[in-house]
C-alpha atoms as a PDB file:
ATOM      1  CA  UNK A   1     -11.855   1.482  -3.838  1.00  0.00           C
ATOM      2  CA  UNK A   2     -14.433   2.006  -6.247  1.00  0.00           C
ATOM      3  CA  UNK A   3     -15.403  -2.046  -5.916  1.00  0.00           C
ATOM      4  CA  UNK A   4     -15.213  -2.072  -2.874  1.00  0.00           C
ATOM      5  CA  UNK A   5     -17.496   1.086  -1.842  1.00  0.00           C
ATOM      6  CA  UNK A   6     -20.102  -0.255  -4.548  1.00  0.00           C
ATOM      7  CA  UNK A   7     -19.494  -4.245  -2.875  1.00  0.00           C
ATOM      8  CA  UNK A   8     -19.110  -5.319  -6.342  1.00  0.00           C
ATOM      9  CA  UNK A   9     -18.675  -8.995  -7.148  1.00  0.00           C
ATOM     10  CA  UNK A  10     -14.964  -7.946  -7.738  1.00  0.00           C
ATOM     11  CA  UNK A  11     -14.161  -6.142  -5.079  1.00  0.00           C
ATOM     12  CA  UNK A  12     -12.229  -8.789  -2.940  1.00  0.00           C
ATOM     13  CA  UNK A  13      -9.655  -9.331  -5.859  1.00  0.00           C
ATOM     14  CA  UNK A  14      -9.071  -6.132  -6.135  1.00  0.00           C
ATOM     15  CA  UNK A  15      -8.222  -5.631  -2.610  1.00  0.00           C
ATOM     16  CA  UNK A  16      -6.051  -8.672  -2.528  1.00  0.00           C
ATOM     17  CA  UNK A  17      -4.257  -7.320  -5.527  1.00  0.00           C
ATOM     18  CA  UNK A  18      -3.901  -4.118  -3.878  1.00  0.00           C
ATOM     19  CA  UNK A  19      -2.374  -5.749  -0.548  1.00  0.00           C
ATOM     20  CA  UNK A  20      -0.274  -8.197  -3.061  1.00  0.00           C
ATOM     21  CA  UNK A  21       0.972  -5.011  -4.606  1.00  0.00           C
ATOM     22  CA  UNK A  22       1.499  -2.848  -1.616  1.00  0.00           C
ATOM     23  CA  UNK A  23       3.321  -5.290   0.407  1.00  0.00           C
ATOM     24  CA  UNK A  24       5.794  -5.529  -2.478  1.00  0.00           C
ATOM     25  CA  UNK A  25       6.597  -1.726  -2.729  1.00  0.00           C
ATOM     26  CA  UNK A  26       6.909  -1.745   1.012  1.00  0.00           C
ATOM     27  CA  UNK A  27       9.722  -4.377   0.556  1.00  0.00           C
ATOM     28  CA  UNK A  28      11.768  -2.942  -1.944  1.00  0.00           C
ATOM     29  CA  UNK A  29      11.029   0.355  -0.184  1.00  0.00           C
ATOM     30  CA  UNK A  30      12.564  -1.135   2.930  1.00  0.00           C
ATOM     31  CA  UNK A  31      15.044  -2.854   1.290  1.00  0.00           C
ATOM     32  CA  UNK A  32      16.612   0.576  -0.109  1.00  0.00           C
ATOM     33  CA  UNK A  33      16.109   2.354   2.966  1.00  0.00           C
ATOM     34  CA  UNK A  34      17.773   0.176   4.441  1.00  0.00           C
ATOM     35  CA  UNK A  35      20.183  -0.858   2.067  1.00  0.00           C
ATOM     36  CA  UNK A  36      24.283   0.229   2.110  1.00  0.00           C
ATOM     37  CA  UNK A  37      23.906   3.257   0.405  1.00  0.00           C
ATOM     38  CA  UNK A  38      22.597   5.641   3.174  1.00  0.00           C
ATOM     39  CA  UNK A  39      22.548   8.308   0.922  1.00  0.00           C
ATOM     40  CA  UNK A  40      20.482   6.723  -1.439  1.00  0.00           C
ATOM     41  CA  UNK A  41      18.175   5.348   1.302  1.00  0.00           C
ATOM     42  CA  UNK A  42      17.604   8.724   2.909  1.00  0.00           C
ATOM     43  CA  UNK A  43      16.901  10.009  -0.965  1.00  0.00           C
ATOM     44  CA  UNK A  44      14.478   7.166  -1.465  1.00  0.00           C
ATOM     45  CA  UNK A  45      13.017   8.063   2.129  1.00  0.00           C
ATOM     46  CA  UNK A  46      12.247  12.020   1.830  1.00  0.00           C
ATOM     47  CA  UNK A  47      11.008  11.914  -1.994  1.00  0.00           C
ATOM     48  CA  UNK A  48       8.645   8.587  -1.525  1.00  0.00           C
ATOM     49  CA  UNK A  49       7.954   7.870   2.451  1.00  0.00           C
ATOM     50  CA  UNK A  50       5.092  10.197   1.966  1.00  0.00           C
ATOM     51  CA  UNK A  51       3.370   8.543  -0.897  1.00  0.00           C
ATOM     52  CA  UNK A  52       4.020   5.095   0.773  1.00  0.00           C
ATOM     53  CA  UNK A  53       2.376   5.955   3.792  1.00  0.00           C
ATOM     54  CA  UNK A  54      -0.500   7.301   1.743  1.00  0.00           C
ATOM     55  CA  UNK A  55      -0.869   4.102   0.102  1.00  0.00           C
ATOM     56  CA  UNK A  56      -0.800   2.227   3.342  1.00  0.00           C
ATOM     57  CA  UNK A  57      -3.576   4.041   4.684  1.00  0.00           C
ATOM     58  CA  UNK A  58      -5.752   3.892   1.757  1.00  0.00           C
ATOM     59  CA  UNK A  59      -5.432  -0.024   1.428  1.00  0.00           C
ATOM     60  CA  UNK A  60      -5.886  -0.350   4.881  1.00  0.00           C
ATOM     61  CA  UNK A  61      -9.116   2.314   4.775  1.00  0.00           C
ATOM     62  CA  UNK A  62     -10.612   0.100   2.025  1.00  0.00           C
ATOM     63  CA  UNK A  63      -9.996  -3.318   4.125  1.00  0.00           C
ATOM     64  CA  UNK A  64     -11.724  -1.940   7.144  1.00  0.00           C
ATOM     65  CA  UNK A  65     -14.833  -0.635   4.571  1.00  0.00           C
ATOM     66  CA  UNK A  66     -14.819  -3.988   3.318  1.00  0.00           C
ATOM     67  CA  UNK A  67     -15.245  -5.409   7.033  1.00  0.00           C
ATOM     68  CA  UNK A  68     -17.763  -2.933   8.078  1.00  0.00           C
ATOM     69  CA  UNK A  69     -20.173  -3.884   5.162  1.00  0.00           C
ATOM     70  CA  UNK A  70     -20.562  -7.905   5.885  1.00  0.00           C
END
């Protein structure tokens, strides 16, 4: 975020290693949650939902920053 607020020459890496990264939590996330083990998916689901919504606001918050300032 800190790239991206200051437009930095690295800033666009940074977000596409961010997406990169994000999009592959939100698969394995998805993957358990939805996996046969309910009761490990509904584990998975109350302890780190939370933090992966978080996370998918944030890089999503950046990206539109990053749109507003071109």
């Amino acid at each position: 975020m800190e790239e991206t607020e200051a437009n930095t020459v690295y800033a666009q890496d940074d977000r596409d290693a961010a997406r990169a990264e994000l999009d592959k939590l939100t698969k394995m996330f998805t993957d358990i949650v939805e996996g046969d083990d309910k009761d490990v998916g509904d584990e998975v689901r109350k302890r780190v939902g939370g933090r992966i919504r978080e996370l998918e606001h944030a890089v999503k918050n950046m990206e539109e920053l990053a749109m507003n300032q071109d």
